[in-house]
N, C-alpha and C. Protein backbone atom coordinates (compact mmCIF):
# COMPACT_ATOMS: atom_id res chain seq x y z
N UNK A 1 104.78 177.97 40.60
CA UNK A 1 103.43 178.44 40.78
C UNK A 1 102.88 177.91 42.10
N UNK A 2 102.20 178.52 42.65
CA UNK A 2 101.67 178.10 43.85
C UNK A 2 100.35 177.89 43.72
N UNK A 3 99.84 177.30 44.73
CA UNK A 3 98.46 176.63 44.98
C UNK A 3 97.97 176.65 46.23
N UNK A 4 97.05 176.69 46.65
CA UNK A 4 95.87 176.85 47.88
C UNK A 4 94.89 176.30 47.85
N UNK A 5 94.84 175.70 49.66
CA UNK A 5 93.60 175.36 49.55
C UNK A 5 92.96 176.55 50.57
N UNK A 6 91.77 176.58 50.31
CA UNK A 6 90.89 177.19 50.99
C UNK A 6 89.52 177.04 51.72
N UNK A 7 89.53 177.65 52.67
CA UNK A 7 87.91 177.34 53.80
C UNK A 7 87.20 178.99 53.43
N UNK A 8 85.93 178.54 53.01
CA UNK A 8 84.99 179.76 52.83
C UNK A 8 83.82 179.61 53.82
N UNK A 9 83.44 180.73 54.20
CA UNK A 9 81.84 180.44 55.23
C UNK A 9 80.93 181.10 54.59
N UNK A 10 79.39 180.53 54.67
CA UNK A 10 78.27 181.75 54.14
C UNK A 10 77.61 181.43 55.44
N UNK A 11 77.44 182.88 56.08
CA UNK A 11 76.55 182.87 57.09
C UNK A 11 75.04 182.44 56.60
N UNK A 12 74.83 183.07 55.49
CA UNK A 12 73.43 182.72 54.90
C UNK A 12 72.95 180.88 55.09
N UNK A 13 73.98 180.19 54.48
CA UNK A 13 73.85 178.71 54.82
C UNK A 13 74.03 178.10 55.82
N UNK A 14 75.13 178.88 56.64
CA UNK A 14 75.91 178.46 58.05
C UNK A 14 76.35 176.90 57.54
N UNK A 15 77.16 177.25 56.77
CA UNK A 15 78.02 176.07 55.92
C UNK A 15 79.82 176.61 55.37
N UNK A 16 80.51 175.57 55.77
CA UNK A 16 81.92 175.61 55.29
C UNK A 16 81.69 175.15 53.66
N UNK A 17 83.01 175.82 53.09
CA UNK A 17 82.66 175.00 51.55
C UNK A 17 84.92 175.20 51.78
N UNK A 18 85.44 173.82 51.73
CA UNK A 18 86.69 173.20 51.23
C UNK A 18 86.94 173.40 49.31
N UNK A 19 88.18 173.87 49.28
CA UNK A 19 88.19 173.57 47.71
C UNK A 19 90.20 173.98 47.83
N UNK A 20 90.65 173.94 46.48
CA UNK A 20 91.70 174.29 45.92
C UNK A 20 91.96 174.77 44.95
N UNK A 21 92.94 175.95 44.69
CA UNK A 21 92.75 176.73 43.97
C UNK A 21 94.19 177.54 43.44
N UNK A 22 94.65 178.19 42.05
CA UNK A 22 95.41 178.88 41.89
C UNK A 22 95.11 180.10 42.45
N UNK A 23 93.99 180.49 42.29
CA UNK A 23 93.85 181.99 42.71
C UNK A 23 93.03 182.32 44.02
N UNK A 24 93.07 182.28 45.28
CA UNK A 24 92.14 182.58 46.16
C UNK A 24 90.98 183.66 46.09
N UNK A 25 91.01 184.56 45.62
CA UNK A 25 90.61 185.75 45.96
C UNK A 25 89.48 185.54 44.60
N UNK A 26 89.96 185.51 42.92
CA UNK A 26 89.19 184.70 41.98
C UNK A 26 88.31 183.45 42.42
N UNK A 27 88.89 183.00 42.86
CA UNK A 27 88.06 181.62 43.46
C UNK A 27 86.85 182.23 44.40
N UNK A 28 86.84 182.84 45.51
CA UNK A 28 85.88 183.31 46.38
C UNK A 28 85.14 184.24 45.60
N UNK A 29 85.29 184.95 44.69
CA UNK A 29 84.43 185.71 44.09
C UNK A 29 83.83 184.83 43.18
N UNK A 30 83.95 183.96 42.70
CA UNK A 30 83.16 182.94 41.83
C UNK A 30 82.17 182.26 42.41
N UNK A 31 82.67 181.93 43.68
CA UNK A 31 81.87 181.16 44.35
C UNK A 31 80.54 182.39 44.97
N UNK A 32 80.55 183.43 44.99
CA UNK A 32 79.76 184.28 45.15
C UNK A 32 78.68 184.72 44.08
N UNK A 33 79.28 184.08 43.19
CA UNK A 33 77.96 184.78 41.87
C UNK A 33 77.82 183.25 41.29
N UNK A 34 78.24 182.22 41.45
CA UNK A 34 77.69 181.06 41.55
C UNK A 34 76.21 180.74 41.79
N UNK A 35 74.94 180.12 41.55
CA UNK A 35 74.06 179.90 41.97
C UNK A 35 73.93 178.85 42.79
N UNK A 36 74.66 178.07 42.05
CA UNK A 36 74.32 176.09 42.42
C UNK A 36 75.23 176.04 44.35
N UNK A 37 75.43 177.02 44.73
CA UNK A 37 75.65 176.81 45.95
C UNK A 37 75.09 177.36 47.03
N UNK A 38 74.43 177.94 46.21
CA UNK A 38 72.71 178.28 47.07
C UNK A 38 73.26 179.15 48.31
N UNK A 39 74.43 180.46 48.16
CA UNK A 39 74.65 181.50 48.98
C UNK A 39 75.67 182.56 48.01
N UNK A 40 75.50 183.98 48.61
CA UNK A 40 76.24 184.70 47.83
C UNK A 40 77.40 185.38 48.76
N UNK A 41 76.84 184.70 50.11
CA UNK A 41 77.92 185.67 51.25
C UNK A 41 79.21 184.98 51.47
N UNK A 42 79.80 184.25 50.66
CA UNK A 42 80.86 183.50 51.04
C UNK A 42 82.13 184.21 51.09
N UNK A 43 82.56 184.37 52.72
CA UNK A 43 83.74 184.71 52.79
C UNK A 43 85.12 183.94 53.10
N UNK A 44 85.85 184.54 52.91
CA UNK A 44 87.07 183.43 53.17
C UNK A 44 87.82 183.59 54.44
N UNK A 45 87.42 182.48 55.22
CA UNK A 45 88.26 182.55 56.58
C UNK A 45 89.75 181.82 56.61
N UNK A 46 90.29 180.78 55.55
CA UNK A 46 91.29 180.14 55.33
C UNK A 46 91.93 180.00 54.34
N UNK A 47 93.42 180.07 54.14
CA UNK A 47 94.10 179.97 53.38
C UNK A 47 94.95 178.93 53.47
N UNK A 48 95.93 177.86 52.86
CA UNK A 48 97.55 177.54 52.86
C UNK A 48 97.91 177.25 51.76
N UNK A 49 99.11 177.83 51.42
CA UNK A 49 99.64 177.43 49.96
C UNK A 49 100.69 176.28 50.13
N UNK A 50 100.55 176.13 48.57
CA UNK A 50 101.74 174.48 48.36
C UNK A 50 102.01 175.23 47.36
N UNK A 51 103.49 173.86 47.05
CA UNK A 51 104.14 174.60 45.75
C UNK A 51 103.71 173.62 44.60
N UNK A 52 102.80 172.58 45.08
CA UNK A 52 102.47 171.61 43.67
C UNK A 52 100.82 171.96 43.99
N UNK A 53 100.06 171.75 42.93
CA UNK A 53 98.54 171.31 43.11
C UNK A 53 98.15 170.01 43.86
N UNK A 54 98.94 168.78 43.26
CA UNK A 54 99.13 167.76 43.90
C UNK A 54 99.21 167.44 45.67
N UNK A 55 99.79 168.65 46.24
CA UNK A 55 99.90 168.83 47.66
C UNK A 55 98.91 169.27 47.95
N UNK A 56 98.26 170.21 47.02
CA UNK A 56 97.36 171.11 47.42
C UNK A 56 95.93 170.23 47.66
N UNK A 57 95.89 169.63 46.65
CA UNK A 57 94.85 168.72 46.74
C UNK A 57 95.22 167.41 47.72
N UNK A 58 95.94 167.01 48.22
CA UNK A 58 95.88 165.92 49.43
C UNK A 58 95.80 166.22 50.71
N UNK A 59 95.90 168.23 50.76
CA UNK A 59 95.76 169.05 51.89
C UNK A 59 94.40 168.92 52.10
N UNK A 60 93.51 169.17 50.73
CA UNK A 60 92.29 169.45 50.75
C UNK A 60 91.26 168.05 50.93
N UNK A 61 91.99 166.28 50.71
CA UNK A 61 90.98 165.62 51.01
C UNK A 61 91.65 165.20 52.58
N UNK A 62 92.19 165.88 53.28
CA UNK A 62 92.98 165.62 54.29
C UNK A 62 91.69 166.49 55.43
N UNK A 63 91.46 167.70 55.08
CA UNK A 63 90.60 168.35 55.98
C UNK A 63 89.30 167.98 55.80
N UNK A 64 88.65 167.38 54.27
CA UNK A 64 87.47 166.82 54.09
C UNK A 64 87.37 165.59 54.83
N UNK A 65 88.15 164.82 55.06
CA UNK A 65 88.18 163.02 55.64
C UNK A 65 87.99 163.52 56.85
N UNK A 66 88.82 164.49 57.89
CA UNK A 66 88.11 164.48 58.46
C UNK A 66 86.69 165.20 59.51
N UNK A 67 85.71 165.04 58.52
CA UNK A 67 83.82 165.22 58.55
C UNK A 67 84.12 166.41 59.82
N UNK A 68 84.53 166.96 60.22
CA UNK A 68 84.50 167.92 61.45
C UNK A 68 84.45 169.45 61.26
N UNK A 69 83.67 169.60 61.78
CA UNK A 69 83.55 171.27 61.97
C UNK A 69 84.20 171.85 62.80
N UNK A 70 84.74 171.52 64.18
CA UNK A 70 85.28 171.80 64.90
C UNK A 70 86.96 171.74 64.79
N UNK A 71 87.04 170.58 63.61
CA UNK A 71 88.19 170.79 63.35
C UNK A 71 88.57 172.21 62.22
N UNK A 72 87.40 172.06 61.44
CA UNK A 72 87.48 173.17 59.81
C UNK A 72 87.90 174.24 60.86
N UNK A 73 87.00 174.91 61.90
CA UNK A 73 87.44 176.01 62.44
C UNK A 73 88.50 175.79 63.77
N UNK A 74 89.23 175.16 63.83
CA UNK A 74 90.13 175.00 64.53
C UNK A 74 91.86 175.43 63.69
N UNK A 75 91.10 175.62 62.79
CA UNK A 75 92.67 176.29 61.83
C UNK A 75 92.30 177.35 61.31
N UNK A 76 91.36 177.79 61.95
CA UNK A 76 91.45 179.49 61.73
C UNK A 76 91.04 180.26 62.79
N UNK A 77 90.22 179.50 63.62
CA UNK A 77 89.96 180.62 65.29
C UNK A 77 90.83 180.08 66.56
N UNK A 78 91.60 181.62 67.46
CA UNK A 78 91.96 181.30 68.22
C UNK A 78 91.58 180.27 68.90
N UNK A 79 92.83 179.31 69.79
CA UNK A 79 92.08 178.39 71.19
C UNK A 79 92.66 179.21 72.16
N UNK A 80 91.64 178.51 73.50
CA UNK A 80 91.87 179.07 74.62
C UNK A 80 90.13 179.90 74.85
């Protein structure tokens, strides 16, 4: 079984939201009819899968540690 973590954006908040997940696509639609995150436009700009959850989740406090925005979108928008 595979696992993902994922980067979502809501322009509405102009906020990243980090998480991990079996299902990407389930996951982003949840997070859309969600209230408690106070946006409904959340799209998904990032994906990577693992083959354990365990990976998946040390991927995911790996991009949270480090506090950067410039890094969150540095693994999904061209450089240069």
């Amino acid at each position: 079984m595979a696992y993902f973590v994922y980067i979502i954006y809501s322009t509405e908040r102009n906020r990243y939201y980090i998480g991990q997940t079996e299902n990407v696509q389930q996951r982003v639609q949840m997070h859309r009819i969600r209230k408690n995150l106070g946006a409904s436009d959340w799209q998904l700009k990032h994906a990577e899968e693992f083959s354990s959850r365990s990976e998946a989740m040390k991927r995911e406090a790996a991009i949270k540690a480090r506090k950067s925005r410039a890094y969150i979108e540095s693994l999904f928008m061209p450089s240069g």
